[in-house]
N, C-alpha and C. Protein backbone atom coordinates (compact mmCIF):
# COMPACT_ATOMS: atom_id res chain seq x y z
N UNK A 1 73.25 84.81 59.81
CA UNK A 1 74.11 85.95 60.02
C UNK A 1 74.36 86.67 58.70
N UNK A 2 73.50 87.68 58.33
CA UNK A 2 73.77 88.64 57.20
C UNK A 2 75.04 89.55 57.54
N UNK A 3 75.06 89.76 58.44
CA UNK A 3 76.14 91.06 58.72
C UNK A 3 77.82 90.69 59.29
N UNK A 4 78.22 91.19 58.85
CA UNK A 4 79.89 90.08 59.94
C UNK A 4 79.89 90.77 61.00
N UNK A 5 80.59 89.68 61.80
CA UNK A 5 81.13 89.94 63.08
C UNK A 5 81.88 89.35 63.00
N UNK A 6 82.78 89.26 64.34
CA UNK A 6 83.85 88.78 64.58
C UNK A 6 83.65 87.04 65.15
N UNK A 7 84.63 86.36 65.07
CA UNK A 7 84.89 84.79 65.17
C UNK A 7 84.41 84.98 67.04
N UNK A 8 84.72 85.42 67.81
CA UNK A 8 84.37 85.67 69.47
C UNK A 8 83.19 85.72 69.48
N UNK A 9 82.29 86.17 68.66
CA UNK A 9 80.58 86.63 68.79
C UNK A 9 79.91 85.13 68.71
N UNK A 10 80.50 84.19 68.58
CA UNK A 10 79.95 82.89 67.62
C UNK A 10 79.50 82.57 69.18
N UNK A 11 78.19 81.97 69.05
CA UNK A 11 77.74 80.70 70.38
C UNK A 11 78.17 79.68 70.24
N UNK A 12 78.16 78.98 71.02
CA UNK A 12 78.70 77.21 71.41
C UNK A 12 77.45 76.58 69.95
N UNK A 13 77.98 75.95 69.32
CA UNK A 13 76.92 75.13 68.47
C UNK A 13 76.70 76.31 66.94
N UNK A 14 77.37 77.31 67.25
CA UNK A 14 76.73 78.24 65.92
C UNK A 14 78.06 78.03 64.80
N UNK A 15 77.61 78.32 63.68
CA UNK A 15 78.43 78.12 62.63
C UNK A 15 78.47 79.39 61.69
N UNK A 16 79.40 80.07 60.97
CA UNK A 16 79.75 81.12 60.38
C UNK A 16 80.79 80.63 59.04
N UNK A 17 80.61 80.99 58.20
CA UNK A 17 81.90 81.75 57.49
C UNK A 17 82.91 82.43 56.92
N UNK A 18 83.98 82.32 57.18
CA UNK A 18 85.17 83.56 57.03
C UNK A 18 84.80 84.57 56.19
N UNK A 19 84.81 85.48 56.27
CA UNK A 19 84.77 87.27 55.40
C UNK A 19 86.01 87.62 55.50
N UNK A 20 87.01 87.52 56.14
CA UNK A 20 88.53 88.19 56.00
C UNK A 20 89.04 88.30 57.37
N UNK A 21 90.06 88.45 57.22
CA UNK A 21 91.29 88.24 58.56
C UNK A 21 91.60 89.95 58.63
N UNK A 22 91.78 90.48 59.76
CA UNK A 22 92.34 91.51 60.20
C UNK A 22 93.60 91.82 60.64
N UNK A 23 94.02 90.33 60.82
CA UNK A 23 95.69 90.01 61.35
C UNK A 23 96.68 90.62 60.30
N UNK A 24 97.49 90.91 60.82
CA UNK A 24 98.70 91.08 60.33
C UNK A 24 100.14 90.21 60.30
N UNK A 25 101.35 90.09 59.30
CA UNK A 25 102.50 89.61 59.55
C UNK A 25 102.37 87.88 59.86
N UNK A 26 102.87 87.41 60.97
CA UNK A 26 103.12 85.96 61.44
C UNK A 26 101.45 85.86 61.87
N UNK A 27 100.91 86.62 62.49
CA UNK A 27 99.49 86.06 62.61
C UNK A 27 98.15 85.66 61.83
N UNK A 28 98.67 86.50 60.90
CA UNK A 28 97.58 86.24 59.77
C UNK A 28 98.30 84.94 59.05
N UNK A 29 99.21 84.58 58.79
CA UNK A 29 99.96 83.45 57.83
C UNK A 29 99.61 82.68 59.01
N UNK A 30 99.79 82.31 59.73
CA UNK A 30 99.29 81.59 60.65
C UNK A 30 97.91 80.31 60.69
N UNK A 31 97.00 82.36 60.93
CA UNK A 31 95.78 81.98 60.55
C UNK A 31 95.25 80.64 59.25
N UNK A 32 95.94 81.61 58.49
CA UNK A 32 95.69 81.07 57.03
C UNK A 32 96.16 79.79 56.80
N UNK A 33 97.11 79.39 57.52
CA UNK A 33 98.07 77.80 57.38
C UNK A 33 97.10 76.67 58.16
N UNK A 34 95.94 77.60 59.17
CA UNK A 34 95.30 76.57 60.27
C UNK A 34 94.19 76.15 58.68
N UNK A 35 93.43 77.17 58.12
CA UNK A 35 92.55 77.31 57.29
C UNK A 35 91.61 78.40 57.62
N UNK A 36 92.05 79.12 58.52
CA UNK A 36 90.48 80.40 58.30
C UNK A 36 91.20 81.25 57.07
N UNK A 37 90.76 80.85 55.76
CA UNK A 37 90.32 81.93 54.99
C UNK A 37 89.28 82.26 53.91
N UNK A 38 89.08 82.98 53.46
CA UNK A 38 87.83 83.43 53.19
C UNK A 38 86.84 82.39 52.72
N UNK A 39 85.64 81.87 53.07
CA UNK A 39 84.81 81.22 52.75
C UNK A 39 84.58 79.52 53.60
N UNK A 40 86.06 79.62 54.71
CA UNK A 40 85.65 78.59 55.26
C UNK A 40 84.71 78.62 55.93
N UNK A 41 83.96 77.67 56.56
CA UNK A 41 83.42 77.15 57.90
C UNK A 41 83.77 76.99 58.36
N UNK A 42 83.63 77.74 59.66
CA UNK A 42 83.85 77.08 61.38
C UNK A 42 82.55 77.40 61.76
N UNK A 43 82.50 75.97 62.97
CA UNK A 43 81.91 75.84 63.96
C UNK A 43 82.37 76.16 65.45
N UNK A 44 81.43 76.91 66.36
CA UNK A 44 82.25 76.85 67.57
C UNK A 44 81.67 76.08 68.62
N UNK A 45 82.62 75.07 68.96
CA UNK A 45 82.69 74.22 69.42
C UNK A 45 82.28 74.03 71.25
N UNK A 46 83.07 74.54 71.57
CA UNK A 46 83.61 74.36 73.00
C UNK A 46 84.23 75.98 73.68
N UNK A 47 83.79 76.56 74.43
CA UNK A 47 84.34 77.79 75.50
C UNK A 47 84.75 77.47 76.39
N UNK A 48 85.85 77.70 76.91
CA UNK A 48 86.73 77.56 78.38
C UNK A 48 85.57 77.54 79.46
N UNK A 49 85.30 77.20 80.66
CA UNK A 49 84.81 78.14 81.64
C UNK A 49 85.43 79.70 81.94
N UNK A 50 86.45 79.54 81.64
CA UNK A 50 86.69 81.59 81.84
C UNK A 50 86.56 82.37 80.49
N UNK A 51 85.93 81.36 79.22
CA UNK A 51 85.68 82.22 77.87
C UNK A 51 87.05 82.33 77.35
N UNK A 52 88.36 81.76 77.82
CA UNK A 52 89.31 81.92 76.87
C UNK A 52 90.57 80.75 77.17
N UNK A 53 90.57 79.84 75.82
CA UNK A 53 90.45 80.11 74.69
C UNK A 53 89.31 79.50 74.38
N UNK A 54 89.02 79.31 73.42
CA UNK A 54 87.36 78.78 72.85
C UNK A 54 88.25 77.63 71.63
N UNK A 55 87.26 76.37 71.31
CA UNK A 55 87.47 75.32 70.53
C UNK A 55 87.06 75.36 69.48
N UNK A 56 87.39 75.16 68.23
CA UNK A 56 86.10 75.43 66.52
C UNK A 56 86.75 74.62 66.05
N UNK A 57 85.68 74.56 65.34
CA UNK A 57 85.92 72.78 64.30
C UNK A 57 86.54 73.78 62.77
N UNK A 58 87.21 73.51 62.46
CA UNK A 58 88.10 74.32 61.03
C UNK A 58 88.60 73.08 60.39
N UNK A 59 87.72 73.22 59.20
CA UNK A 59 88.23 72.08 58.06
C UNK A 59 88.46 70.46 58.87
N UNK A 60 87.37 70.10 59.26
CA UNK A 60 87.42 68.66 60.20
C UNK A 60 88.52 68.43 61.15
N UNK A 61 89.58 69.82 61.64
CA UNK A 61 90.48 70.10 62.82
C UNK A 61 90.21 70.93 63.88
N UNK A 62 89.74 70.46 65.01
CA UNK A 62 89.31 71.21 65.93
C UNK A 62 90.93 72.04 66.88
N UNK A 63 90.62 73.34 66.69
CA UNK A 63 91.25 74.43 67.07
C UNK A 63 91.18 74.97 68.16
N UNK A 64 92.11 75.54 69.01
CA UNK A 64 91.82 76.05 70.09
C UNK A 64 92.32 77.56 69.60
N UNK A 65 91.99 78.69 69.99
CA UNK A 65 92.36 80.12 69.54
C UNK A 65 91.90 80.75 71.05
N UNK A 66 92.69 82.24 71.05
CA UNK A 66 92.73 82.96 72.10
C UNK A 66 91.48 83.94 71.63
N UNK A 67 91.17 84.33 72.25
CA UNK A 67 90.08 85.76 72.15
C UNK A 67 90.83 86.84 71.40
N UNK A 68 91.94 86.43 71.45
CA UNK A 68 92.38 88.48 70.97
C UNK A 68 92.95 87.76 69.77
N UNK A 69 92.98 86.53 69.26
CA UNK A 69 93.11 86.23 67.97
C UNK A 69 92.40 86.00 66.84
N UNK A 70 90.94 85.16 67.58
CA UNK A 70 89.88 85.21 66.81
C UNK A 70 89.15 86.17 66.76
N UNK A 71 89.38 87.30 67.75
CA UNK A 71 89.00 88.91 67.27
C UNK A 71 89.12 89.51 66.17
N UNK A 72 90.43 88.57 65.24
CA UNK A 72 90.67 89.66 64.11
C UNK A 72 90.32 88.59 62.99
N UNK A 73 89.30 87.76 63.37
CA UNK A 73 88.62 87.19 62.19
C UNK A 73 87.04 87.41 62.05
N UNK A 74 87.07 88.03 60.63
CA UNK A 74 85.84 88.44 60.29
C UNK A 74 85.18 87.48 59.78
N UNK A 75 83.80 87.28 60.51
CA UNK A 75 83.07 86.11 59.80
C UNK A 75 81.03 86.55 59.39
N UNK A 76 80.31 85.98 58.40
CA UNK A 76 79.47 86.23 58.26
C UNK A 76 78.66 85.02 58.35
């Protein structure tokens, strides 16, 4: 992945790392307290059957996140 996209674009089994958060306020501190920031790895793990929320492995802690949250994480 040369180009970023967003943390939602990721397939089951694909791996990326953080380029920057789009969040704002309590969501981005948030973010940042789980560990997505710039230069981590995640893996994505696991998708709901209805695609939301989706599972990623972040810093050897597997995460569950909503779609309209990991939307505002930029990853390459």
């Amino acid at each position: 992945m040369n180009t970023s996209t967003c943390l939602t674009q990721l397939k089951q089994g694909q791996r990326a790392k953080v380029k920057s958060l789009l969040a704002t306020g309590s969501m981005r501190r948030r973010l940042q307290e789980i560990g997505l920031i710039e230069g981590t790895q995640v893996e994505c793990l696991q998708k709901s059957p209805a695609g939301d929320p989706v599972a990623y492995l972040i810093r050897g802690a597997v995460i569950a996140l909503r779609a309209e949250d990991s939307a505002t994480v930029l990853v390459y």
